[in-house]
C-alpha atoms as a PDB file:
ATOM      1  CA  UNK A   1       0.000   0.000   0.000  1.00  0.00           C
ATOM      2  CA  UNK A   2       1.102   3.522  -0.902  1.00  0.00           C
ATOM      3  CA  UNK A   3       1.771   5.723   1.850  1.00  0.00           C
ATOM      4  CA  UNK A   4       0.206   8.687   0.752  1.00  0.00           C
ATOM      5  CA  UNK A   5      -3.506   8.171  -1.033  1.00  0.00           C
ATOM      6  CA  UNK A   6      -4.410   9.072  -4.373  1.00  0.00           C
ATOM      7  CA  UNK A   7      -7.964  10.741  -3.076  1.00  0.00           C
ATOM      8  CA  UNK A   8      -7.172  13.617  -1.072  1.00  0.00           C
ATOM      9  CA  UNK A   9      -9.329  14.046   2.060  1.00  0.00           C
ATOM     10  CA  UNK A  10     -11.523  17.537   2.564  1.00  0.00           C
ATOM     11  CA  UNK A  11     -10.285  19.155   5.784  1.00  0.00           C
ATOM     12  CA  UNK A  12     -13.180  19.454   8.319  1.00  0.00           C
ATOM     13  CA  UNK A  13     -12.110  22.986   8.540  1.00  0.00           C
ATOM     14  CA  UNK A  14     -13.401  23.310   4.303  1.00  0.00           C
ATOM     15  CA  UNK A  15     -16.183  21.742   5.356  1.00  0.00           C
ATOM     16  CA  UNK A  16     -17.824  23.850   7.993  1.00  0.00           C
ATOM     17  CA  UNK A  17     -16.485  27.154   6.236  1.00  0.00           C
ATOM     18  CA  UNK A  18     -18.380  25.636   2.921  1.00  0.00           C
ATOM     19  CA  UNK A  19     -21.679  25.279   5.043  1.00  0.00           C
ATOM     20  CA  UNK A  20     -22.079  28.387   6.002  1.00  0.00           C
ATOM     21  CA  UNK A  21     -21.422  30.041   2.734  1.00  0.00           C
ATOM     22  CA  UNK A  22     -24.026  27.659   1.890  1.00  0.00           C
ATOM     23  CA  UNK A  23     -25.972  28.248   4.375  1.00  0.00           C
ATOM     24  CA  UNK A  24     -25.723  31.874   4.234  1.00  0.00           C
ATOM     25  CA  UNK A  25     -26.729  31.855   0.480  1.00  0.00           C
ATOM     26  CA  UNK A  26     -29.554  29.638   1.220  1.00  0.00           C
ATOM     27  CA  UNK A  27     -32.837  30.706  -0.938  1.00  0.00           C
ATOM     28  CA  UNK A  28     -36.240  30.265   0.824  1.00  0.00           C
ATOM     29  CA  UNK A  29     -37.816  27.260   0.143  1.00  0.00           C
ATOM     30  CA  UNK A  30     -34.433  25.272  -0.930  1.00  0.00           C
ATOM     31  CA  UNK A  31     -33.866  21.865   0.322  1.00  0.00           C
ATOM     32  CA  UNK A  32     -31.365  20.697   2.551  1.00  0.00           C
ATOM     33  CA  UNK A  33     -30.232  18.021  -0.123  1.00  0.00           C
ATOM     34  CA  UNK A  34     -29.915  21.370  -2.559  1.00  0.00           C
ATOM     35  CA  UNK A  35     -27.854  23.113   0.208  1.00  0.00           C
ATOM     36  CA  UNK A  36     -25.511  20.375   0.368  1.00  0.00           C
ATOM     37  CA  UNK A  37     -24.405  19.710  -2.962  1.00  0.00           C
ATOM     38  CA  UNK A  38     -24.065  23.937  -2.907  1.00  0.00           C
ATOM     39  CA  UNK A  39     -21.742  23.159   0.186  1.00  0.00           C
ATOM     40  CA  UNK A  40     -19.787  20.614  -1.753  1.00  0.00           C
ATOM     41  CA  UNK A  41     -19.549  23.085  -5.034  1.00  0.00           C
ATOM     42  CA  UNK A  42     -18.291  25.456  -2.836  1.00  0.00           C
ATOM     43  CA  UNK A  43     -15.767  23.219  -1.458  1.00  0.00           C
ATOM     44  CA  UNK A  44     -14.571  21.813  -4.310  1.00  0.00           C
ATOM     45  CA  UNK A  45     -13.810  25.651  -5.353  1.00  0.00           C
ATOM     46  CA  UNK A  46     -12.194  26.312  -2.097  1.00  0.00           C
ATOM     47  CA  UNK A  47     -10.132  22.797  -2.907  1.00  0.00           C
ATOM     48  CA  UNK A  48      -8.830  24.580  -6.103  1.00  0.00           C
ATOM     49  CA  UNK A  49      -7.896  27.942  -5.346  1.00  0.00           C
ATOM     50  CA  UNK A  50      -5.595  26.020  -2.192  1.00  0.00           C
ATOM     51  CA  UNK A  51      -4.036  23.821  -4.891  1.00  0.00           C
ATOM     52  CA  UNK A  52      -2.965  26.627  -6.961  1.00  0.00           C
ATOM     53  CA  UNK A  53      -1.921  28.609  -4.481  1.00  0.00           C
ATOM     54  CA  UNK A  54       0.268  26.019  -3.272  1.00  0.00           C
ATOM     55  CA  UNK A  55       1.351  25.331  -6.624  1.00  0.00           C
ATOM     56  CA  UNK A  56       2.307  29.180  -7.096  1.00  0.00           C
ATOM     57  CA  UNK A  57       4.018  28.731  -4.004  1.00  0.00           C
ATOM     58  CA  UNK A  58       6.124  25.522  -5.005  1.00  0.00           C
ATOM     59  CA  UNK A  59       6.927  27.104  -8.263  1.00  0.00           C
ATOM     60  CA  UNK A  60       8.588  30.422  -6.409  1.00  0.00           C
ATOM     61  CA  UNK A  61      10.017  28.295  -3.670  1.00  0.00           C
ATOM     62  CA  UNK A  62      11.812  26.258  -6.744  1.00  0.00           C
ATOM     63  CA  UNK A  63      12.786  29.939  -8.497  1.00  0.00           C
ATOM     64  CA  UNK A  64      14.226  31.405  -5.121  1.00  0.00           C
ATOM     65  CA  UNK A  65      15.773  27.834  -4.391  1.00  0.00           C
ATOM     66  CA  UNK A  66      17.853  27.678  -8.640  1.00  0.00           C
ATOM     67  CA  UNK A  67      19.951  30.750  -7.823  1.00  0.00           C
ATOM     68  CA  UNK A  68      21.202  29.395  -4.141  1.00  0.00           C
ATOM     69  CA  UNK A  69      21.920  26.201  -5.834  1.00  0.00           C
ATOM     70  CA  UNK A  70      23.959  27.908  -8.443  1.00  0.00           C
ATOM     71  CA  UNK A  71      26.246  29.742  -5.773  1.00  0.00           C
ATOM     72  CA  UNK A  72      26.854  27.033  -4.217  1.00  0.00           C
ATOM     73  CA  UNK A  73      28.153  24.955  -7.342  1.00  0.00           C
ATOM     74  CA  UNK A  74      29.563  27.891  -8.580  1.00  0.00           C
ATOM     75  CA  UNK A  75      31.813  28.764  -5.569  1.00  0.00           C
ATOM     76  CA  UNK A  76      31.741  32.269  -4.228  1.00  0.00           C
ATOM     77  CA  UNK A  77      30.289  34.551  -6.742  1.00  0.00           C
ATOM     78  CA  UNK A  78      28.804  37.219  -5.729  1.00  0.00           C
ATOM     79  CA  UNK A  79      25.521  38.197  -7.261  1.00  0.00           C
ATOM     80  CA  UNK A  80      24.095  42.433  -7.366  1.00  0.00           C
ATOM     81  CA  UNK A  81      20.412  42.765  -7.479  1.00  0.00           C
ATOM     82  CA  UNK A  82      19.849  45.606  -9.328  1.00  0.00           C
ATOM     83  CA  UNK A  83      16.865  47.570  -9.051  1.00  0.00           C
ATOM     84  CA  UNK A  84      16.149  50.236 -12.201  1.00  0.00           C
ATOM     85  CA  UNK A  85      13.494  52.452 -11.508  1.00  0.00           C
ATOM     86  CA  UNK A  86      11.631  53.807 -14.995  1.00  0.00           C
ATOM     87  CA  UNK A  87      10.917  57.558 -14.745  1.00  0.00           C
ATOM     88  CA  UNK A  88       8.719  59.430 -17.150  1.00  0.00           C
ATOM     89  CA  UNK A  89      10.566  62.073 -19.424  1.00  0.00           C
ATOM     90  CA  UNK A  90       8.129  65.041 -18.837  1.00  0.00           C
ATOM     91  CA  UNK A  91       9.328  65.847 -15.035  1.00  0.00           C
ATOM     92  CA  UNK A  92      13.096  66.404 -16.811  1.00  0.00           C
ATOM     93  CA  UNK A  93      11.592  68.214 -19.958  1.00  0.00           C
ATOM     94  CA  UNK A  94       9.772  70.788 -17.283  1.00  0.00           C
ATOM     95  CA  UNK A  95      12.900  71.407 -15.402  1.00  0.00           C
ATOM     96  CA  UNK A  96      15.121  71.927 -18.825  1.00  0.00           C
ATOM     97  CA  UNK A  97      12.458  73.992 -19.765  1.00  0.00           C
ATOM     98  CA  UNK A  98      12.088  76.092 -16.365  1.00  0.00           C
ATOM     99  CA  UNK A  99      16.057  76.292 -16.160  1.00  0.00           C
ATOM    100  CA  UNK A 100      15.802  77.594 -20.176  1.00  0.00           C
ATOM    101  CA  UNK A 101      13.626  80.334 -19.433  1.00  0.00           C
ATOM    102  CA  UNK A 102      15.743  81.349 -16.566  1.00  0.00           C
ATOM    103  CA  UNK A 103      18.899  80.919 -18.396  1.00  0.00           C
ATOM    104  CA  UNK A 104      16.990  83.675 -21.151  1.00  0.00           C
ATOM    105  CA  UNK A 105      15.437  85.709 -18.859  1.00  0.00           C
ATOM    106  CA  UNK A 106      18.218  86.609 -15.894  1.00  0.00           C
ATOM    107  CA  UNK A 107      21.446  86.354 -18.192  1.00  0.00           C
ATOM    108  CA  UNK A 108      20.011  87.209 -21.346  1.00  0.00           C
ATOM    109  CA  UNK A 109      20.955  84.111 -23.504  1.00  0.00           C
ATOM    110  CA  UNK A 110      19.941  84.224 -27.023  1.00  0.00           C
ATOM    111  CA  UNK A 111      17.488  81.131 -26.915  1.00  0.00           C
ATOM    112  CA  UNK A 112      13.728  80.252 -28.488  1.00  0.00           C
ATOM    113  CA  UNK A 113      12.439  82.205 -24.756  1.00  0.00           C
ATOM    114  CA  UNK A 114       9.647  85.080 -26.074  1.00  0.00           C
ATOM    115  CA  UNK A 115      10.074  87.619 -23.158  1.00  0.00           C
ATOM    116  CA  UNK A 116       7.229  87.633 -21.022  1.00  0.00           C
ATOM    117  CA  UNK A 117       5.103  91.083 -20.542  1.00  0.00           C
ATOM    118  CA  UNK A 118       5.214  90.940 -17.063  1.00  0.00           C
ATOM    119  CA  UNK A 119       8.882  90.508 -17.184  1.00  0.00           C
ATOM    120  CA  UNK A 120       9.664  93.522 -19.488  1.00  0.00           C
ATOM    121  CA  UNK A 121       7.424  95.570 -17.016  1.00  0.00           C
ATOM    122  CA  UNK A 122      10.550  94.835 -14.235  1.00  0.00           C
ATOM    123  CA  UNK A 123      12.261  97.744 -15.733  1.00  0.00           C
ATOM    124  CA  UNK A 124      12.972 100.012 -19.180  1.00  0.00           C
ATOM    125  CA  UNK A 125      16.367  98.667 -20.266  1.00  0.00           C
ATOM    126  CA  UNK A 126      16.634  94.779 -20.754  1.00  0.00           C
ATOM    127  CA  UNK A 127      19.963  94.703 -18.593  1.00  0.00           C
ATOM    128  CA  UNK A 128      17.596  96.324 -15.495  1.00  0.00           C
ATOM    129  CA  UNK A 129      15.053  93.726 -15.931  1.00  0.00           C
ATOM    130  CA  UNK A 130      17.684  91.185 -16.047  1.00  0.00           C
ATOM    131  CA  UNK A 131      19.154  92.219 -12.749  1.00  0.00           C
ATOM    132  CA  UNK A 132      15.424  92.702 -10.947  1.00  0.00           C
ATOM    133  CA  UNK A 133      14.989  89.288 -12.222  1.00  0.00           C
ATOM    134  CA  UNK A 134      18.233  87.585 -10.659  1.00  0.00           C
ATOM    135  CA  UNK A 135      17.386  89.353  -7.015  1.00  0.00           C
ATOM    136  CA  UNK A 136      13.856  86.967  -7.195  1.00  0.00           C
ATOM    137  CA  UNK A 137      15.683  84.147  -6.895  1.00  0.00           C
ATOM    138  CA  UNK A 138      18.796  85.041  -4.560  1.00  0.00           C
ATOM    139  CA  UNK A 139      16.812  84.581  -0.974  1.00  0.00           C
ATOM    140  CA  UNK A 140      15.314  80.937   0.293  1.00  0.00           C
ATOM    141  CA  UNK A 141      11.980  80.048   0.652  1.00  0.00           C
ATOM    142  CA  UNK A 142      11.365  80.281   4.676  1.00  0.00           C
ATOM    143  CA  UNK A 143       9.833  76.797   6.473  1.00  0.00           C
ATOM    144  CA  UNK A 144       6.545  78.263   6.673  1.00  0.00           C
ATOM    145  CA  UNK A 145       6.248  79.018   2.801  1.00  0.00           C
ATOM    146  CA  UNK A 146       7.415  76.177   1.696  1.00  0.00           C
ATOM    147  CA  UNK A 147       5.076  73.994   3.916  1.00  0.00           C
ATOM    148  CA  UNK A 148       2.410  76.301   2.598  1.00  0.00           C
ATOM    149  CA  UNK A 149       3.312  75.279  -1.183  1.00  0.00           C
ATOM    150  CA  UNK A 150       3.991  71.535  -0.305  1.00  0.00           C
ATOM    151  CA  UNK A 151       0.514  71.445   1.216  1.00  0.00           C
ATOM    152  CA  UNK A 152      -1.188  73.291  -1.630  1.00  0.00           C
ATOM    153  CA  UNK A 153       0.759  70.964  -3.641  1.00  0.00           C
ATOM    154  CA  UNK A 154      -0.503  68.122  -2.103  1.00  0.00           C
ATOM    155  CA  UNK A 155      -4.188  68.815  -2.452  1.00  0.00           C
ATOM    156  CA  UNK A 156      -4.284  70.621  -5.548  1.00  0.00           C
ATOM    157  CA  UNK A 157      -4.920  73.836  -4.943  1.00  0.00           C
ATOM    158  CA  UNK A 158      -3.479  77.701  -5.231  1.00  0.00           C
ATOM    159  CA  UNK A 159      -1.544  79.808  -3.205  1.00  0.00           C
ATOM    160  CA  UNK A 160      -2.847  83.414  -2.689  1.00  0.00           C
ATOM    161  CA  UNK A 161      -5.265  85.286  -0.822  1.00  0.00           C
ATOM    162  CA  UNK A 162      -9.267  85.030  -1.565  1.00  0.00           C
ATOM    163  CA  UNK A 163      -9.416  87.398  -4.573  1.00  0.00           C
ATOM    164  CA  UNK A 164      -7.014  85.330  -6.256  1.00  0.00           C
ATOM    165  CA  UNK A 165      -9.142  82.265  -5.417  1.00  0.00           C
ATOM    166  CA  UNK A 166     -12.114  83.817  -6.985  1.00  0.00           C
ATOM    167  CA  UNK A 167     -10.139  84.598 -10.237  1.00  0.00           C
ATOM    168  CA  UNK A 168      -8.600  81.599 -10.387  1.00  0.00           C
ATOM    169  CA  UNK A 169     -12.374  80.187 -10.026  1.00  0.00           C
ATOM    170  CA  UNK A 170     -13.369  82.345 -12.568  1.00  0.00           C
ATOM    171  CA  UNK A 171     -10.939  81.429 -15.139  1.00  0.00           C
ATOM    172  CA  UNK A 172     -11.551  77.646 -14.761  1.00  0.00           C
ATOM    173  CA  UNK A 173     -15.234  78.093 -14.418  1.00  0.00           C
ATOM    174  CA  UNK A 174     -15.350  75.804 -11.783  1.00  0.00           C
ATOM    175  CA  UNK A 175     -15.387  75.880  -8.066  1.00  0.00           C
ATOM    176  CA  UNK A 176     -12.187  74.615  -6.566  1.00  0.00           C
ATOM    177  CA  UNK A 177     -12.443  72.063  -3.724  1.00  0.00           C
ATOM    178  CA  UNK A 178     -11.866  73.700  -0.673  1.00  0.00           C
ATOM    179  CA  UNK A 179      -9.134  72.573   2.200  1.00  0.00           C
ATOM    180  CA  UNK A 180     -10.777  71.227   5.346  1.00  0.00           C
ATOM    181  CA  UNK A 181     -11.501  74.010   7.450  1.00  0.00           C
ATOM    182  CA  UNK A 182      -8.899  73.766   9.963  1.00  0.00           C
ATOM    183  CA  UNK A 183      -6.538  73.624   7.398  1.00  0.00           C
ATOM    184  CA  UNK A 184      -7.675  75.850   5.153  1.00  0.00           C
ATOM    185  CA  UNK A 185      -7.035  78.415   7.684  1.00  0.00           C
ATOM    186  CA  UNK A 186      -3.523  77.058   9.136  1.00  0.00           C
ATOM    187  CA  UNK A 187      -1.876  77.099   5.533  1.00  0.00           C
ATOM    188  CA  UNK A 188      -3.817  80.258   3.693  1.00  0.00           C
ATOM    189  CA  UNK A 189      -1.834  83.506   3.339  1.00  0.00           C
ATOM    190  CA  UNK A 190      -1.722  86.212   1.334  1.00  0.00           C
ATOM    191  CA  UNK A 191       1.924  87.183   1.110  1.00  0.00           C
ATOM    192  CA  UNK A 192       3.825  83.719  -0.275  1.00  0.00           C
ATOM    193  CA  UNK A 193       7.086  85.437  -1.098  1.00  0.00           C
ATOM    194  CA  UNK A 194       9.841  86.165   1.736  1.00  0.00           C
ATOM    195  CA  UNK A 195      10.365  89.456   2.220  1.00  0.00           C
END
């Protein structure tokens, strides 16, 4: 005799849990004979799913086990694991293109960068505006600003005072989500830039 059966046996534990999902399906008016081959369709599914999970399990036990088995034969080799992490090109082509404009607009290189109207408004000669334009960027955001643009960040939304809100509404022609109250009021100001 064989020590291990060809019929494998239905744990009681399948059994009762395939019952109640029976029994908890259980139309009015259905017999219990109906109930029970439910219970043993139900088992037979739970019976299934177990085998290929344990055959998904064997399967990466055996992968995960090939490589150990190599080293060993092999001697000491050491093997990297080597993680590459795929990045989408348009966060780089944003910052080439925000480093362009400054390149154009606060040292004056001759690039594809139209000059903004606001920026020609810093002064009357383009050396001026230039130099106006190079003092925005000298001094550090403070904590508190930058927490203020990492939280706006975060959920979405602008930085500014009400009447910029209601623009900015305006323009999109749809009401922006508003913070949580509590927050709303913690992180709203109306002066962003360190003076």
């Amino acid at each position: 005799m064989s020590r291990y059966s060809k019929k494998q046996t239905v744990s009681p534990e399948t059994k009762s849990e395939a019952l109640q999902i029976a029994k908890g399906t259980q139309r009015p008016g259905q017999t219990k004979e109906q109930t029970r081959l439910i219970a043993q369709g139900i088992q037979k599914g739970i019976d299934q799913y177990k085998k290929k999970q344990k055959a998904k399990a064997r399967e990466l036990d055996k992968r995960l086990k090939a490589p150990r088995q190599q080293e060993g034969s092999a001697g000491d080799v050491e093997v990297q694991e080597r993680i590459v992490y795929r990045q989408h090109w348009l966060p780089w082509a944003l910052l080439v293109l925000t480093w362009s404009s400054y390149g154009a607009n606060a040292w004056g290189d001759k690039s594809w960068v139209v000059p903004h109207e606001v920026f020609l408004a810093l002064g009357n000669d383009p050396d001026v505006c230039r130099e106006i334009y190079r003092e925005l960027f000298t001094s550090e955001l403070s904590e508190e600003n930058l927490s203020l643009f990492r939280k706006a960040a975060h959920y979405c939304q602008p930085v500014g005072d009400d009447r910029f809100r209601v623009q900015i509404e305006g323009n999109t022609a749809s009401s922006l989500v508003r913070w949580r109250e509590r927050d709303h009021a913690r992180y709203r100001t109306t002066n962003c830039v360190k003076k």
